[in-house]
Protein backbone atom coordinates (compact mmCIF):
# COMPACT_ATOMS: atom_id res chain seq x y z
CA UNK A 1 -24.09 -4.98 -52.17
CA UNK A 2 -25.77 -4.48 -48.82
CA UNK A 3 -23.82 -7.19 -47.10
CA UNK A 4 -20.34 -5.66 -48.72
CA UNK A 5 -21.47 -2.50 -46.92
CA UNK A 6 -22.42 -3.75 -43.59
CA UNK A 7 -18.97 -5.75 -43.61
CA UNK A 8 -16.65 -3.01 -44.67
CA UNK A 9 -18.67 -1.31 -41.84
CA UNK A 10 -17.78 -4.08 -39.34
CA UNK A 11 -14.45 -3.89 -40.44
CA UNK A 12 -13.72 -0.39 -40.32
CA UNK A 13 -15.78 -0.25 -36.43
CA UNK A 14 -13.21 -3.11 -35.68
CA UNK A 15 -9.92 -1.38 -36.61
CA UNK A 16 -11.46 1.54 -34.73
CA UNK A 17 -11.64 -0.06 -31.57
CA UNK A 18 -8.29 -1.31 -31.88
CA UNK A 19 -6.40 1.77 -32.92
CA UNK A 20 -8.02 3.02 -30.08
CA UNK A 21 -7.47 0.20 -27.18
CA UNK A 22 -3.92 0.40 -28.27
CA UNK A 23 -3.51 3.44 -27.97
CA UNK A 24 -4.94 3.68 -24.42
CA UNK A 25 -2.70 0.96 -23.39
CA UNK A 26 0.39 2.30 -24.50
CA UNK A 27 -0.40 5.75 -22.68
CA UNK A 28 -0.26 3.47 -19.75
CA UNK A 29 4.01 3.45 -19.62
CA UNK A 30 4.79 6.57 -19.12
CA UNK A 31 8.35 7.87 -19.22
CA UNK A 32 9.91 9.55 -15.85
CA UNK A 33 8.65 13.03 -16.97
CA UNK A 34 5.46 11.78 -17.65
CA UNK A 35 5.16 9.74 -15.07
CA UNK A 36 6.60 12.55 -12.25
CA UNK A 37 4.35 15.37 -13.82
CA UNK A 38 0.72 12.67 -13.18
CA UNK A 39 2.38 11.84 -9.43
CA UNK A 40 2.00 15.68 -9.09
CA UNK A 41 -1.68 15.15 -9.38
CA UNK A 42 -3.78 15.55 -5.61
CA UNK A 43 -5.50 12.38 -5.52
CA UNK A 44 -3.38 9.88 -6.78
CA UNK A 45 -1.93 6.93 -5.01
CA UNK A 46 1.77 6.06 -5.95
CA UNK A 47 2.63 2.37 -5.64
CA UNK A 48 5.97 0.47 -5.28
CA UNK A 49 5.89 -3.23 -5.70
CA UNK A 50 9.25 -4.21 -5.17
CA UNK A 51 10.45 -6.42 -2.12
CA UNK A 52 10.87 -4.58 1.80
CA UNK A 53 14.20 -4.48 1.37
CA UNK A 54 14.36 -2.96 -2.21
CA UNK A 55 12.00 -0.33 -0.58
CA UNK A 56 14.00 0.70 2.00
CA UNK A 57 17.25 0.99 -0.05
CA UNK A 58 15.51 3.91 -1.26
CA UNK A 59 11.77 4.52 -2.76
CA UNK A 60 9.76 7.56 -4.37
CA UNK A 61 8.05 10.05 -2.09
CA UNK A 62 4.62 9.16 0.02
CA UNK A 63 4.64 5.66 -2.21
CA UNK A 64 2.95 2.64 -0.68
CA UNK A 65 4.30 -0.95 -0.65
CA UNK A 66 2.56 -4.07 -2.23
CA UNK A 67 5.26 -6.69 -3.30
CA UNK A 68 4.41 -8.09 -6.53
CA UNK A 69 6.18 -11.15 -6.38
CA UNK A 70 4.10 -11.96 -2.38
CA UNK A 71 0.86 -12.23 -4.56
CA UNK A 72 -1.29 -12.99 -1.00
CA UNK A 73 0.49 -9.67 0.43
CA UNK A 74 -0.28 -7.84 -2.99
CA UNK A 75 -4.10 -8.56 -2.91
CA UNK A 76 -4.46 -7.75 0.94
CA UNK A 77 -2.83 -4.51 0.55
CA UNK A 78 -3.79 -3.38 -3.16
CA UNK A 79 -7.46 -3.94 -1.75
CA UNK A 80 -7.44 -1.12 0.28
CA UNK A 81 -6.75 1.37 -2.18
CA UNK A 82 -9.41 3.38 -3.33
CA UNK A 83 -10.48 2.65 -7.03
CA UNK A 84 -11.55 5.83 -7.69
CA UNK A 85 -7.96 7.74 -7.80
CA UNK A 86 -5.66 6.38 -10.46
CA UNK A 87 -2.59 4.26 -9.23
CA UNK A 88 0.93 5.00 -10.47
CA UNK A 89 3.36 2.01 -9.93
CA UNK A 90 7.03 1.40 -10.53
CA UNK A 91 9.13 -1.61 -9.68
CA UNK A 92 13.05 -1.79 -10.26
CA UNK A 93 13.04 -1.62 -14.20
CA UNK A 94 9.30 -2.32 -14.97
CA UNK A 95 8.85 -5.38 -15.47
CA UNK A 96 6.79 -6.40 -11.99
CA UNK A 97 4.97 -3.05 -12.27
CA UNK A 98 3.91 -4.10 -15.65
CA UNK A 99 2.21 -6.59 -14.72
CA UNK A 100 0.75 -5.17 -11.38
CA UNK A 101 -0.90 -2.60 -14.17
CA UNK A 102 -2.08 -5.70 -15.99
CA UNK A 103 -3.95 -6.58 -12.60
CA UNK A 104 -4.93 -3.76 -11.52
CA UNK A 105 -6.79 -2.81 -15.11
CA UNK A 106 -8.35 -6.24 -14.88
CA UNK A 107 -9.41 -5.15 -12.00
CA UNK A 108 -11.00 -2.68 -12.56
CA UNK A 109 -8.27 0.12 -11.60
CA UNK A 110 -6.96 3.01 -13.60
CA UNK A 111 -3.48 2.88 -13.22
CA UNK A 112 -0.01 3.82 -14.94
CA UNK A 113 3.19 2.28 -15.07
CA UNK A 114 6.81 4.13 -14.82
CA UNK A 115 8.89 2.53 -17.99
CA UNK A 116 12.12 1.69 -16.65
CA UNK A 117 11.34 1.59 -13.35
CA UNK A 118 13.31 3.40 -10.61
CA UNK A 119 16.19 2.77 -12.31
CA UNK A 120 15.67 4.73 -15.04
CA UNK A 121 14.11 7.59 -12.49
CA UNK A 122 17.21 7.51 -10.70
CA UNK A 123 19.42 7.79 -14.42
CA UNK A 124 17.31 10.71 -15.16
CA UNK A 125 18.90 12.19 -11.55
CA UNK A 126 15.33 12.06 -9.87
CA UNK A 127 14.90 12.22 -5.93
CA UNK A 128 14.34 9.17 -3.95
CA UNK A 129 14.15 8.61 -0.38
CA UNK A 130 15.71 5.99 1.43
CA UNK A 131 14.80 4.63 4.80
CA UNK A 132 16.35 6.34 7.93
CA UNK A 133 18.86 4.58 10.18
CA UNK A 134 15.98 4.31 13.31
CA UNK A 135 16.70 2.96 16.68
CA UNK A 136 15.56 -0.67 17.17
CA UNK A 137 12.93 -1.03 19.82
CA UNK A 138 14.42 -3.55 22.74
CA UNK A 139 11.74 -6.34 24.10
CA UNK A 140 12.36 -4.19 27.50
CA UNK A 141 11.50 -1.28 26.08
CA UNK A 142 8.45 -2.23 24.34
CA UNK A 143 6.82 -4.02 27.32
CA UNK A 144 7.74 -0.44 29.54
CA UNK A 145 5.16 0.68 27.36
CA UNK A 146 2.36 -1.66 28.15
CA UNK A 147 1.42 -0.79 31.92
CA UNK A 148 -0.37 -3.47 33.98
CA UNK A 149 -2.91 -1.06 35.21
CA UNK A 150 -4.40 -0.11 31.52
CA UNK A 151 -6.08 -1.80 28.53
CA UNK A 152 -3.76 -1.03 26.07
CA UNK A 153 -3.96 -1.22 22.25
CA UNK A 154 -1.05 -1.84 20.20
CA UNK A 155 -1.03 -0.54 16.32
CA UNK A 156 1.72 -2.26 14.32
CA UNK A 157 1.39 0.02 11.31
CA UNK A 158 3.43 1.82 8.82
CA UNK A 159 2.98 4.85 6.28
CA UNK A 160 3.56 2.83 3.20
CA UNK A 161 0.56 0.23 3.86
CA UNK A 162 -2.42 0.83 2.29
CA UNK A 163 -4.58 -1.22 4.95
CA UNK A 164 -3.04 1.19 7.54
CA UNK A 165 -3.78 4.22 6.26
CA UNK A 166 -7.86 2.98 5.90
CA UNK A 167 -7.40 2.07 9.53
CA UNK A 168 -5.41 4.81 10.88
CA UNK A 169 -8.87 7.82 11.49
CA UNK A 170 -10.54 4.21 12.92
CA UNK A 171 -8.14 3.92 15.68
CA UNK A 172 -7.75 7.54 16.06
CA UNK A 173 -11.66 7.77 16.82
CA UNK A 174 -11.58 4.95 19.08
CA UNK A 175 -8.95 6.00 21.07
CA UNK A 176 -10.10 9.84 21.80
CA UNK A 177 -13.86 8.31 22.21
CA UNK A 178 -11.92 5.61 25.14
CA UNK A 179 -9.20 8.37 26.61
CA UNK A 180 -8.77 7.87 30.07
CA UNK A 181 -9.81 3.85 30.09
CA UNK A 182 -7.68 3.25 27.10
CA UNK A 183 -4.09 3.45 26.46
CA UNK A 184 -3.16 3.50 22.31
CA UNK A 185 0.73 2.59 21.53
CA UNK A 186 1.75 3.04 18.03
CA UNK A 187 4.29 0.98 16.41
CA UNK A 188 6.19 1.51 12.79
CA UNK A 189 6.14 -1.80 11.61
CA UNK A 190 7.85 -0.84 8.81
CA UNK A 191 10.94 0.45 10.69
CA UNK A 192 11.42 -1.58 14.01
CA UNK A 193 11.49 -4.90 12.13
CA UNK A 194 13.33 -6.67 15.59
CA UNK A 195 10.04 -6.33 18.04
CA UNK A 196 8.17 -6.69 14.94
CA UNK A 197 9.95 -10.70 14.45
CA UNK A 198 9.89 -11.11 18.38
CA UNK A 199 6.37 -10.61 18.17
CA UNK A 200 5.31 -12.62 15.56
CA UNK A 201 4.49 -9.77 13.62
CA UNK A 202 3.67 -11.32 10.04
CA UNK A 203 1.31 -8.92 8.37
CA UNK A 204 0.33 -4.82 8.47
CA UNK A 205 -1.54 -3.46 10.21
CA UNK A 206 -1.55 -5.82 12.88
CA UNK A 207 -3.72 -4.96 16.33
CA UNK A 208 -3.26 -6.32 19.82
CA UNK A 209 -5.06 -5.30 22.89
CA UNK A 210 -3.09 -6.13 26.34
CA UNK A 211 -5.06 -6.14 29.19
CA UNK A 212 -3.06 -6.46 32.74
CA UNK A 213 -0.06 -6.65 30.67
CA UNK A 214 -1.19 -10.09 29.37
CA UNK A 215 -2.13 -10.27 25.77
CA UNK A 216 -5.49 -11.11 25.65
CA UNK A 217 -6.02 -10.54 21.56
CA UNK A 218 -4.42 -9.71 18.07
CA UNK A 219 -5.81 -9.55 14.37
CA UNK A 220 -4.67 -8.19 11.00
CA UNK A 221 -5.97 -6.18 8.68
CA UNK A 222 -8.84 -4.22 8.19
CA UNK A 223 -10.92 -4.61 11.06
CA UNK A 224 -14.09 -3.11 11.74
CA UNK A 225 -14.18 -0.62 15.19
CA UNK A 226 -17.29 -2.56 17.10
CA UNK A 227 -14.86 -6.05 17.06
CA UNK A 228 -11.96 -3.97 18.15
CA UNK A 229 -13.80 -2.05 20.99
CA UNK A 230 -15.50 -5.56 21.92
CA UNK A 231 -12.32 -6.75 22.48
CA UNK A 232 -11.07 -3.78 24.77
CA UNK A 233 -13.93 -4.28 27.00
């Protein structure tokens, strides 16, 4: 009799836990008013893992860009986030969102998925952005920028890179503790794609320090402020 109770116990503990995990996970997909009313939230981080181009054809509001299907790009730029504000993420029609949620759970992320994707927000007549027709930077034009009498550092960044937004207060710091012997240049990677390809510009943020209008040194990513201020010494 004992071990009858103890496994109708275990059994009904069991269906428990699974009512329950299922439950959470399908709370996960939310629908477009669901999913607008949590990117409401303050202190949320809105992710879009479709391709560059997909993003600039048009994209949701203050979202950042990871592309699912560049898994090396993904895990750069999904590391910077911070894992204490849930992450909302859409794709087309939710399919590679899906399965950025599956990752990001894993990994130890709370995060939420639009159903449908961006198609569906758009069916359902919801504002998107789309990227603005900018000016290409000319090579000319970019090197009037570096003078030959300055240290100058170059920021390839862009708002919708998580890595960048980690490093933007960095630089910021660095450059009002050097005014005067430093010159900062800021670049939107995201938009001048031509200097960006002339450059060899393969990954954001990307940081170069010119020094008598020679390029003396470049790296990518999150870098830490004593390696970047050794290097504009």
């Amino acid at each position: 009799m004992l071990f009858k109770n103890l496994l109708t116990l275990s059994l009904a503990v069991v269906l428990t836990f699974a009512s329950c995990t299922g439950s959470a996970q399908q709370n996960t997909n939310l629908n477009t008013t669901e999913f607008e009313k949590g990117i409401k939230q303050n202190d949320i981080q809105l992710l879009d893992v479709r391709t560059p181009a997909e993003y600039q054809s048009g994209h949701l509001k203050d979202a950042f860009l990871a592309n699912w299907n560049n898994k090396e790009e993904f895990m750069t730029r999904v590391k910077a986030l911070d894992k204490s504000k849930p992450v909302y993420t859409y794709c087309l029609s939710g399919g590679r969102s899906g399965a950025a949620l599956k990752w990001l759970v894993e990994n130890g992320y709370t995060a939420y998925n639009l159903d449908g994707g961006i198609a569906a927000w758009k069916k359902d007549g919801k504002d998107v952005e789309a990227a603005a027709n900018v000016k290409q930077i000319t090579m000319q034009e970019y090197q009037a920028m570096i003078p030959s009498d300055k240290t100058v550092l170059v920021d390839f960044g862009a708002v919708w890179c998580p890595p960048c937004k980690v490093m933007n207060p960095i630089i910021d710091s660095l450059a009002k503790a050097k005014m005067g012997s430093m010159q900062l240049v800021k670049v939107d990677g995201g938009d001048q794609v031509e200097i960006s390809k002339q450059l060899n510009i393969e990954a954001l943020p990307t940081f170069i320090v010119y020094k008598n209008g020679k390029e003396v040194w470049r790296k990518t990513g999150i870098v830490d402020a004593a390696e970047i201020e050794k290097n504009l010494n």
